[in-house]
N, C-alpha and C. Protein backbone atom coordinates (compact mmCIF):
# COMPACT_ATOMS: atom_id res chain seq x y z
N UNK A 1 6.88 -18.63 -4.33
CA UNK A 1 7.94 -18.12 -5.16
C UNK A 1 9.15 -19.04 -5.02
N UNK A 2 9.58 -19.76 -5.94
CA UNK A 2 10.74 -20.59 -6.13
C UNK A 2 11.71 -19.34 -6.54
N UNK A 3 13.13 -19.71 -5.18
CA UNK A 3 14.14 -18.96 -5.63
C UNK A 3 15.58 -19.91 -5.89
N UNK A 4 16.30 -18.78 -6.80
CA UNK A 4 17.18 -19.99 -7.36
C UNK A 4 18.46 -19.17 -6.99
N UNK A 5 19.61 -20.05 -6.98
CA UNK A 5 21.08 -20.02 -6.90
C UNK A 5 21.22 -18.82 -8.11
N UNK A 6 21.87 -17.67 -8.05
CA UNK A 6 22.35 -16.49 -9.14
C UNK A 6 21.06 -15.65 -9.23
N UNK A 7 20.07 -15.78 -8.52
CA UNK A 7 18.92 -14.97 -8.81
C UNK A 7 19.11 -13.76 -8.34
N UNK A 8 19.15 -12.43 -9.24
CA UNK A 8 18.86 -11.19 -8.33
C UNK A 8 17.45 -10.99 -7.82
N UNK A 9 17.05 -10.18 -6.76
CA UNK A 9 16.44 -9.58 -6.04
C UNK A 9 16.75 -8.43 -5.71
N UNK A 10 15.53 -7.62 -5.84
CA UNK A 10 15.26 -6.79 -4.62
C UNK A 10 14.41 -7.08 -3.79
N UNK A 11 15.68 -6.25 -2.12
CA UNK A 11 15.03 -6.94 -0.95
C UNK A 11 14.92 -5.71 0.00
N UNK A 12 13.83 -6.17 0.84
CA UNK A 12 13.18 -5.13 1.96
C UNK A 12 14.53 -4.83 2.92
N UNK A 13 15.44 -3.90 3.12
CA UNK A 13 16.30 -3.34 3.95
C UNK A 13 16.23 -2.96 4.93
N UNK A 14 16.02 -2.93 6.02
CA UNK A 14 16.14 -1.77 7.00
C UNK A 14 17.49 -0.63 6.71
N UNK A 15 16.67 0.92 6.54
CA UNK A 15 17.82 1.72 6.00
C UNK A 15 17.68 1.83 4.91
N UNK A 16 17.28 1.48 3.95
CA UNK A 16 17.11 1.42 2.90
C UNK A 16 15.32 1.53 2.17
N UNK A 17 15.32 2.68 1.71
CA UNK A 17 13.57 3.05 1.79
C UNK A 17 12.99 2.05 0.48
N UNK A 18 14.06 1.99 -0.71
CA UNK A 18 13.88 1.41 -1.49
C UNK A 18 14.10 0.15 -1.94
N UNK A 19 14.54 -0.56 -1.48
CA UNK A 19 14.96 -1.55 -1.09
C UNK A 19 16.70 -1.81 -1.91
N UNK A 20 17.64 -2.54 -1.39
CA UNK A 20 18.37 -3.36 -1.58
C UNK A 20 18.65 -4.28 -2.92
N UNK A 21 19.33 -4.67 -3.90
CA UNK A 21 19.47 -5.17 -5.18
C UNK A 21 20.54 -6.50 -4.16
N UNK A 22 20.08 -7.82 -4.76
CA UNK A 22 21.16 -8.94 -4.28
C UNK A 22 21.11 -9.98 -4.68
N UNK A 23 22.36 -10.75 -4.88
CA UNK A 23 22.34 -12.12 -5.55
C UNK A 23 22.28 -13.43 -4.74
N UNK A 24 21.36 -14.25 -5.00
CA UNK A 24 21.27 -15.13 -4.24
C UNK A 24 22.82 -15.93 -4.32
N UNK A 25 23.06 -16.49 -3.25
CA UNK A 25 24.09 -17.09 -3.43
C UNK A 25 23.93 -18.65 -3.40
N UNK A 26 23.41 -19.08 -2.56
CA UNK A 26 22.96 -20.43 -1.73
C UNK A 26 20.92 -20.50 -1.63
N UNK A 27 20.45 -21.68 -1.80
CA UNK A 27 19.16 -21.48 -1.32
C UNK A 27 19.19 -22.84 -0.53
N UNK A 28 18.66 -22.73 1.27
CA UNK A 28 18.40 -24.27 1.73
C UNK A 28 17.52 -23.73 2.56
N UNK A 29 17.07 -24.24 3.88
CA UNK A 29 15.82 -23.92 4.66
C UNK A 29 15.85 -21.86 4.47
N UNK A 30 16.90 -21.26 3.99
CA UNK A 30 16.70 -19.80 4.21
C UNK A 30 17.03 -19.83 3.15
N UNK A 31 17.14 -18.37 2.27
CA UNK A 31 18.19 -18.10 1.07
C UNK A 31 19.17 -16.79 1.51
N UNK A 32 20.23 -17.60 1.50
CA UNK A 32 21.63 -16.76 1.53
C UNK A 32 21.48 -16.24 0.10
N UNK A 33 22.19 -14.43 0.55
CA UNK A 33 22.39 -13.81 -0.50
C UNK A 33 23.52 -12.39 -0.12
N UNK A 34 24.11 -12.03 -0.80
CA UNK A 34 25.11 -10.65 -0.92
C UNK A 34 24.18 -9.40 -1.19
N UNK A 35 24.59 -8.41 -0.48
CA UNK A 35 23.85 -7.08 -0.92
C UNK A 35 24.68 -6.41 -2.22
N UNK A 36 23.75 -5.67 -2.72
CA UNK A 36 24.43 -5.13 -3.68
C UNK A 36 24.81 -3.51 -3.01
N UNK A 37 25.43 -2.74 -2.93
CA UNK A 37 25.33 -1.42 -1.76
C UNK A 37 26.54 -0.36 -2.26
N UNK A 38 25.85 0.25 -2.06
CA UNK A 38 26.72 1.72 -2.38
C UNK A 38 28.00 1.86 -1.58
N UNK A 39 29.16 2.47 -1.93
CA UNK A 39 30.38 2.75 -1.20
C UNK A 39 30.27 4.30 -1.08
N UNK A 40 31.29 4.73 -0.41
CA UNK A 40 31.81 6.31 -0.45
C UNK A 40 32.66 6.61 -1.98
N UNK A 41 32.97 6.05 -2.71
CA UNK A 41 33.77 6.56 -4.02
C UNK A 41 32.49 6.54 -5.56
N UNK A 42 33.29 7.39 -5.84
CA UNK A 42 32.56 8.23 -7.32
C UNK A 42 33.29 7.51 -8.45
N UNK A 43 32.57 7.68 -9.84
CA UNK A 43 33.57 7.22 -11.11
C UNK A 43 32.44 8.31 -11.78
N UNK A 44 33.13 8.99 -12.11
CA UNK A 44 32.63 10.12 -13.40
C UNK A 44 31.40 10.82 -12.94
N UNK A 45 31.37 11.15 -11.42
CA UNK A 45 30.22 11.07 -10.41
C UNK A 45 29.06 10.56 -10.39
N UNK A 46 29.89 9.63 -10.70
CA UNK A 46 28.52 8.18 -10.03
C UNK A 46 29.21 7.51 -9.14
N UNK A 47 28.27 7.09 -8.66
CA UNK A 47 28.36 6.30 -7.44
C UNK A 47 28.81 5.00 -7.22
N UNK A 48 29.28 4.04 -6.55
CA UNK A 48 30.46 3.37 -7.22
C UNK A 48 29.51 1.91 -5.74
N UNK A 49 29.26 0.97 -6.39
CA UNK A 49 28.70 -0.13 -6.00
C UNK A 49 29.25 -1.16 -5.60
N UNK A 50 29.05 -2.27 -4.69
CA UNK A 50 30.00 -3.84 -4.94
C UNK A 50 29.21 -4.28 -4.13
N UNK A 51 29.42 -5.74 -4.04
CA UNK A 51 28.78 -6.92 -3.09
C UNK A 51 29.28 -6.83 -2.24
N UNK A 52 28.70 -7.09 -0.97
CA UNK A 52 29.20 -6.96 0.03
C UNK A 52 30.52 -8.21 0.23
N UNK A 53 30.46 -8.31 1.17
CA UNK A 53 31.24 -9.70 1.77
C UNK A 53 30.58 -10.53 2.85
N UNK A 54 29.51 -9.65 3.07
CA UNK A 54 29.18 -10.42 4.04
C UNK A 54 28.01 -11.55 3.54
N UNK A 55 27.88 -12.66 3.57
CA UNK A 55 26.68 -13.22 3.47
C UNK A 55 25.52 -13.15 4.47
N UNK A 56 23.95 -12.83 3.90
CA UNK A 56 22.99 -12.44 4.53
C UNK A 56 21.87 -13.23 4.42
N UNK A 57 21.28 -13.91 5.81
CA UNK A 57 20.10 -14.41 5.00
C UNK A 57 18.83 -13.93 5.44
N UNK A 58 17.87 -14.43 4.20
CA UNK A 58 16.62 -13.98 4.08
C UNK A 58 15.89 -14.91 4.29
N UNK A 59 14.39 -14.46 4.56
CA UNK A 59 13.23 -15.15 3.88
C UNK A 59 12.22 -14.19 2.89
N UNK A 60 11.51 -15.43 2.64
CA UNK A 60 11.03 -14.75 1.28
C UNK A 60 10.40 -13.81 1.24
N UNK A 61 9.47 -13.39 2.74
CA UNK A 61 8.41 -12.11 2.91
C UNK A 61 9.42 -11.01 2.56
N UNK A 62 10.81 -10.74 2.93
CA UNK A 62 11.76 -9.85 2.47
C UNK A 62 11.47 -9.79 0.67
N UNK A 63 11.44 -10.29 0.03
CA UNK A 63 11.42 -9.90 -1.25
C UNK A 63 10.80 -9.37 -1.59
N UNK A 64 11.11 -8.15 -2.15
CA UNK A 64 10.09 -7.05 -3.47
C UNK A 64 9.85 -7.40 -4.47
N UNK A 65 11.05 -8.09 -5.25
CA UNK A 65 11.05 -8.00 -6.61
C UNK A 65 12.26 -9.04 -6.76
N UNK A 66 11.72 -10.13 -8.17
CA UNK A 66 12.67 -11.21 -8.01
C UNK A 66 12.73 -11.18 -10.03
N UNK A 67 13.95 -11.44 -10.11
CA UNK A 67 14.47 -11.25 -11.70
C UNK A 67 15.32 -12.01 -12.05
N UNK A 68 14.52 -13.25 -12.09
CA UNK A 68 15.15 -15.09 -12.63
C UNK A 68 15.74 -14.90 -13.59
N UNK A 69 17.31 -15.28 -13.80
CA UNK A 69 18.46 -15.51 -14.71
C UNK A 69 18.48 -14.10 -15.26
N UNK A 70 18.44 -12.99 -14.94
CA UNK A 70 19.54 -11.50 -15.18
C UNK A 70 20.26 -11.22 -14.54
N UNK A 71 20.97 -10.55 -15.01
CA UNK A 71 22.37 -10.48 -14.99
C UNK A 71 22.46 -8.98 -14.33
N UNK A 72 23.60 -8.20 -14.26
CA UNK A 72 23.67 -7.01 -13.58
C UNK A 72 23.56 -5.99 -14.84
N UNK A 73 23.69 -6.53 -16.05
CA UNK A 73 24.11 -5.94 -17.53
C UNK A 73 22.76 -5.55 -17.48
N UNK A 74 21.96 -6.21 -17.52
CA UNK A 74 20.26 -5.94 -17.47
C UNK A 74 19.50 -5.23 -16.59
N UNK A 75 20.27 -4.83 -15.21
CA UNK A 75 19.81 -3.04 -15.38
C UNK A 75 20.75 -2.12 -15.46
N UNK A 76 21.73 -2.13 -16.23
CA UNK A 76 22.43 -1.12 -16.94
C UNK A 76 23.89 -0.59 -16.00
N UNK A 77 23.93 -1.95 -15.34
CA UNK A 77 24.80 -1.85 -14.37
C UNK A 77 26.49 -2.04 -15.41
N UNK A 78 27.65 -1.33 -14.90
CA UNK A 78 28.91 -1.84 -15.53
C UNK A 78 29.68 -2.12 -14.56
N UNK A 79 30.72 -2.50 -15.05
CA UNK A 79 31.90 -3.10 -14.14
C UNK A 79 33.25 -2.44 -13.96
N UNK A 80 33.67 -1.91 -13.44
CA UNK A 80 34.51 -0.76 -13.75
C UNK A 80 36.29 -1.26 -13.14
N UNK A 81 37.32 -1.16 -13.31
CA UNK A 81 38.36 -0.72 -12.82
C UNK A 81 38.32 -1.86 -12.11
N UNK A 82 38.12 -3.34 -12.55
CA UNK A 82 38.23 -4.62 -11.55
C UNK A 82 37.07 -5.21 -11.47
N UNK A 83 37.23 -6.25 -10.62
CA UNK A 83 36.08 -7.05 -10.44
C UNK A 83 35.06 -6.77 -9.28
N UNK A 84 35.12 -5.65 -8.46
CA UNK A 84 34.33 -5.66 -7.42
C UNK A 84 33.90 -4.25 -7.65
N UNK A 85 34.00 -3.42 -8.81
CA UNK A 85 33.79 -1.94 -8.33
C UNK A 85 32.35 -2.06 -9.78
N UNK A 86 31.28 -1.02 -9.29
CA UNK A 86 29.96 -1.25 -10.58
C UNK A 86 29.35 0.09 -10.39
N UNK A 87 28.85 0.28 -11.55
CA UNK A 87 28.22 1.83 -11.21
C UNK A 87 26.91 1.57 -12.18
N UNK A 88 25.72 2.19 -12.29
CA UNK A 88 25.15 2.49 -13.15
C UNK A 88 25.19 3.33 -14.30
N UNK A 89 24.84 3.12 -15.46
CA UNK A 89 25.62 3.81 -16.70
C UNK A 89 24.99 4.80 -16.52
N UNK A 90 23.86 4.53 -16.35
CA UNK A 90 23.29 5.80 -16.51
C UNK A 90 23.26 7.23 -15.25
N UNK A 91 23.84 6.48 -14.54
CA UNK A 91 24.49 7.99 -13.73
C UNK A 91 25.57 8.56 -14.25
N UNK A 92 26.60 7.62 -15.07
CA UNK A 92 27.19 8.82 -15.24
C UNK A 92 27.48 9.77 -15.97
N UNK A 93 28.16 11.18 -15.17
CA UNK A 93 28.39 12.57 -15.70
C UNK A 93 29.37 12.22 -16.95
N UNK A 94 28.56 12.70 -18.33
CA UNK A 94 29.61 12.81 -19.39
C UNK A 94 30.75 13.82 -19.47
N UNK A 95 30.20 15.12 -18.35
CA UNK A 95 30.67 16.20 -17.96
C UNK A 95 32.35 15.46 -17.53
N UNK A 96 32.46 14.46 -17.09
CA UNK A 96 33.66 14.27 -16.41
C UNK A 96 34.55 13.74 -16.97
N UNK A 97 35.52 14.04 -17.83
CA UNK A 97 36.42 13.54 -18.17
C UNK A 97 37.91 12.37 -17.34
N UNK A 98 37.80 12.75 -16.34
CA UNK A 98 38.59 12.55 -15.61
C UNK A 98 37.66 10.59 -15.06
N UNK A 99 38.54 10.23 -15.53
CA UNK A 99 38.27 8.41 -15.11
C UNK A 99 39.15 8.45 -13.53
N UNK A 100 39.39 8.48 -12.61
CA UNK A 100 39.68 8.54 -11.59
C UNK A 100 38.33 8.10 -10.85
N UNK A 101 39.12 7.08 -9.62
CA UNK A 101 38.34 6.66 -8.86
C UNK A 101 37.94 7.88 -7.59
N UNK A 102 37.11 8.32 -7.23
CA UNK A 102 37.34 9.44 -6.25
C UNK A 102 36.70 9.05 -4.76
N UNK A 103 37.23 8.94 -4.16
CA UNK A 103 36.71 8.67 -2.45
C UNK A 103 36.64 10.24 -1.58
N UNK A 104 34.97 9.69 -1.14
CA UNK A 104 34.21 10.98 -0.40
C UNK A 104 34.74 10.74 0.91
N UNK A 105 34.81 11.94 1.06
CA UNK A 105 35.25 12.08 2.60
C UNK A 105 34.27 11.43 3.86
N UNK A 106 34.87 10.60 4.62
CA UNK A 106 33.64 10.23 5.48
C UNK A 106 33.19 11.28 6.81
N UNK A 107 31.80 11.54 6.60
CA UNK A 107 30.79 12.29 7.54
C UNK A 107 30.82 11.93 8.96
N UNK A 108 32.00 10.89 9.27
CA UNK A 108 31.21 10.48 10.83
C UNK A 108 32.19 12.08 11.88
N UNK A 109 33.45 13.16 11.48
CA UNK A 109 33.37 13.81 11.85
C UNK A 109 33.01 15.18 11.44
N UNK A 110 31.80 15.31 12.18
CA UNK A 110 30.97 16.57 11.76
C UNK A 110 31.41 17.50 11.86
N UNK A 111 32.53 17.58 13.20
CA UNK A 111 33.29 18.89 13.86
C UNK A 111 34.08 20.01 12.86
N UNK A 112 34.46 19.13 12.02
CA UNK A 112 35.61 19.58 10.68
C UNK A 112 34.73 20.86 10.15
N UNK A 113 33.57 21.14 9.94
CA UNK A 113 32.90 22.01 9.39
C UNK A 113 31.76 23.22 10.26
N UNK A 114 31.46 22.56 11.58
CA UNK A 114 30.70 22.99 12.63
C UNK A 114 31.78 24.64 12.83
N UNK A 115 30.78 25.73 13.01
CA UNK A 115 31.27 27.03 13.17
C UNK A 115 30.63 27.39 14.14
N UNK A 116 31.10 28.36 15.66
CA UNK A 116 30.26 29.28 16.10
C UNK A 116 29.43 29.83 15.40
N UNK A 117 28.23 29.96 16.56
CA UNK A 117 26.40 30.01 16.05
C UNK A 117 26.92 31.90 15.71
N UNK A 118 27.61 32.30 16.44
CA UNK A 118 28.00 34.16 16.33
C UNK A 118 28.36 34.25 14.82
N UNK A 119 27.91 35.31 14.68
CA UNK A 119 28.02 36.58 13.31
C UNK A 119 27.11 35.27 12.12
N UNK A 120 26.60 34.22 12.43
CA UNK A 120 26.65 33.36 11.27
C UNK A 120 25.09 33.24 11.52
N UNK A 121 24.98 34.12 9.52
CA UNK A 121 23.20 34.41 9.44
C UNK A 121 22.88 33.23 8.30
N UNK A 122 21.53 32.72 8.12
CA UNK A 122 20.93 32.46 7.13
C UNK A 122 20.77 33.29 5.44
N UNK A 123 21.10 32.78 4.65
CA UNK A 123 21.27 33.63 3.37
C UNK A 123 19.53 34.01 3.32
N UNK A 124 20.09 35.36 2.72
CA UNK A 124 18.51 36.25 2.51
C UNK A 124 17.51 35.29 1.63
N UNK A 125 17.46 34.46 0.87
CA UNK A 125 16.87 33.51 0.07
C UNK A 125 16.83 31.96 0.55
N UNK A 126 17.06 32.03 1.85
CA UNK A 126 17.01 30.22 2.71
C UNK A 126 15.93 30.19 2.31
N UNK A 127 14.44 30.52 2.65
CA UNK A 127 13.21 29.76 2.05
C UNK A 127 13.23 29.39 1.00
N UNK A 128 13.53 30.53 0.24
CA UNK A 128 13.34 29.87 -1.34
C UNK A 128 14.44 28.31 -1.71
N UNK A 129 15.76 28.36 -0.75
CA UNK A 129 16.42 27.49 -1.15
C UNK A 129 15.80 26.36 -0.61
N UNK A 130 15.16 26.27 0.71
CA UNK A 130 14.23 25.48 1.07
C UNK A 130 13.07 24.59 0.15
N UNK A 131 12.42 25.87 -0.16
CA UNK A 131 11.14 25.59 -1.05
C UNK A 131 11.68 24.49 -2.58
N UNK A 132 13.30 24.88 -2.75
CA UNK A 132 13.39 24.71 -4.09
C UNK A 132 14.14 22.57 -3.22
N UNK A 133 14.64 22.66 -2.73
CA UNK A 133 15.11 21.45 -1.74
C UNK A 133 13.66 20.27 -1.84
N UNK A 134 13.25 21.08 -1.08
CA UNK A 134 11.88 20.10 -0.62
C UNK A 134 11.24 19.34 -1.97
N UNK A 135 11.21 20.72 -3.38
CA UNK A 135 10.57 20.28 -4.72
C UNK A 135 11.41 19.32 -5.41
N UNK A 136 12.81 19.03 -5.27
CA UNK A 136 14.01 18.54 -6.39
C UNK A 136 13.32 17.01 -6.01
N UNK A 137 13.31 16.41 -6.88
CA UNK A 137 12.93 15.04 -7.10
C UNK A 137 14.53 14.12 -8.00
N UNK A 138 15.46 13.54 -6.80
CA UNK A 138 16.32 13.47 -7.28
C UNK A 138 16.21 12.35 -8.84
N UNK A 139 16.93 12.11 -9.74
CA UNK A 139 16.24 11.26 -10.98
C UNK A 139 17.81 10.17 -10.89
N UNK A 140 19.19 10.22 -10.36
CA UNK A 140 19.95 9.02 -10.52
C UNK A 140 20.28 8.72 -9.02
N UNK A 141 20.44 7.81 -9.46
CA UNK A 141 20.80 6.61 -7.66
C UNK A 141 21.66 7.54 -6.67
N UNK A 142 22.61 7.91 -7.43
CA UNK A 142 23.83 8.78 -6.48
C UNK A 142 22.90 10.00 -5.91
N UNK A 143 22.17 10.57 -6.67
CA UNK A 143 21.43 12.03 -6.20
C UNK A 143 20.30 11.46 -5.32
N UNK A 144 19.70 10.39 -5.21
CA UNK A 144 18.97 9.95 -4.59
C UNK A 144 19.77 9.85 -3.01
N UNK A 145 20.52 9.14 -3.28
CA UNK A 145 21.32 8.65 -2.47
C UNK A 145 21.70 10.35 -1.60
N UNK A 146 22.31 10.77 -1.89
CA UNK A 146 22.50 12.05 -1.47
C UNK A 146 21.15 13.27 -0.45
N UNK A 147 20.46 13.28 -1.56
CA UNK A 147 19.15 14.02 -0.41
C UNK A 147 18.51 13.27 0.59
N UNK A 148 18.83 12.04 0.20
CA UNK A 148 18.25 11.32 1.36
C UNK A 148 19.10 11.46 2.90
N UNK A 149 20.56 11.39 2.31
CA UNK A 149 21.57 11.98 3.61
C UNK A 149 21.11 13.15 4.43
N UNK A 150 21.59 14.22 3.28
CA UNK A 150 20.89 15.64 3.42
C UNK A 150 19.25 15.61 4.37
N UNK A 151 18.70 15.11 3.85
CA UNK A 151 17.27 14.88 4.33
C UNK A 151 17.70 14.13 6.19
N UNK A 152 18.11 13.43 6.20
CA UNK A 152 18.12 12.64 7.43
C UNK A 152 18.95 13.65 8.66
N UNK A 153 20.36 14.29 7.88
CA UNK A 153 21.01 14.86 8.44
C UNK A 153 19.70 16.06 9.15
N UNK A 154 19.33 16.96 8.55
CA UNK A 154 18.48 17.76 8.66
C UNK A 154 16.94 17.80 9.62
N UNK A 155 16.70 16.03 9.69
CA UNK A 155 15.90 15.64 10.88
C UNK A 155 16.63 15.18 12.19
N UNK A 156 17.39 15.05 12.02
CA UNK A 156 18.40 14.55 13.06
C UNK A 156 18.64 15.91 13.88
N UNK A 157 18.82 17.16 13.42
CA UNK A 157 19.19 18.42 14.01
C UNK A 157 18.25 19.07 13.96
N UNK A 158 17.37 18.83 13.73
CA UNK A 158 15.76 19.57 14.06
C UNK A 158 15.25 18.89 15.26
N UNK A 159 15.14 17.09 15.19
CA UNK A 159 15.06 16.85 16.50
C UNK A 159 15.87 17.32 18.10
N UNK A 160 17.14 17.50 17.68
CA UNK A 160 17.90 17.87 18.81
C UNK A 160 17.83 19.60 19.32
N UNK A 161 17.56 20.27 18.37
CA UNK A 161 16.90 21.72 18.41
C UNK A 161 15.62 21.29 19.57
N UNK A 162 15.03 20.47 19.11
CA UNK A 162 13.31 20.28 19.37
C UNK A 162 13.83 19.58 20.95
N UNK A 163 14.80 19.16 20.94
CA UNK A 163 14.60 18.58 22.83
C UNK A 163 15.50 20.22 23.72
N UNK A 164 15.99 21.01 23.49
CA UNK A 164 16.50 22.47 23.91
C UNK A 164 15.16 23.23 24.19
């Protein structure tokens, strides 16, 4: 596989089940390239994208999928509010009127929401909300992106249940 200078890829991630979207930047004994990667902020609740900064390099067994001379326009990617911010069109909510950039709160403190285990029951319908969880097959990047959190969060505290 000949890779070229501006070539996107998708690439094998660690962390990433699906892989990674990135532009080659440089190609010499390795190929340097930018990730393409999700942020914490929303635009019309979608999910709000940019290149990293960091330069990364690869080799080629990393590649999934290689897409000589396209552009970001060509998977339906836009450019939003500057030069570094991109969302997919097709995530977003027409529902939202509101063009505002919106930044999610970051998860690294859990405490903010954690309640004594006392008086605090499971809703009479948890299985079913379960059953209906497990079935949702998320269909845009952001909702993907999301149960997969949900999902991880949820093994993460089942394991720690499981060492008690």
């Amino acid at each position: 596989m000949i890779v070229n200078v501006d070539d996107v890829l998708k690439v094998n991630v660690e962390d990433y089940d699906e892989g990674l979207f990135a532009k080659v930047i440089d190609v010499n004994d390795k190929i340097l390239v930018k990730y393409f990667v999700p942020t914490n902020k929303l635009y019309k609740n979608a999910t709000i994208y940019e290149f990293e900064n960091k330069i990364n390099t690869i080799d080629n067994e990393c590649i999934l999928e290689q897409y000589e001379g396209w552009t970001l326009d060509d998977f339906g990617v836009k450019n939003i509010k500057g030069d570094h911010m991109f969302i997919f069109e097709s995530d977003i909510n027409s529902d939202f009127s509101d063009s505002d950039i919106e930044e999610l709160e970051d998860d690294s403190d859990t405490n903010s929401f954690m309640t004594d285990d006392e008086g605090n029951e499971f809703p009479c319908d948890s299985a079913k909300i379960d059953e209906d969880w497990n079935k949702w097959k998320p269909k845009t990047t952001g909702e993907k992106i999301f149960k997969k959190k949900i999902d991880e969060l949820e093994a993460r505290y089942r394991h720690m249940n499981d060492d008690f």
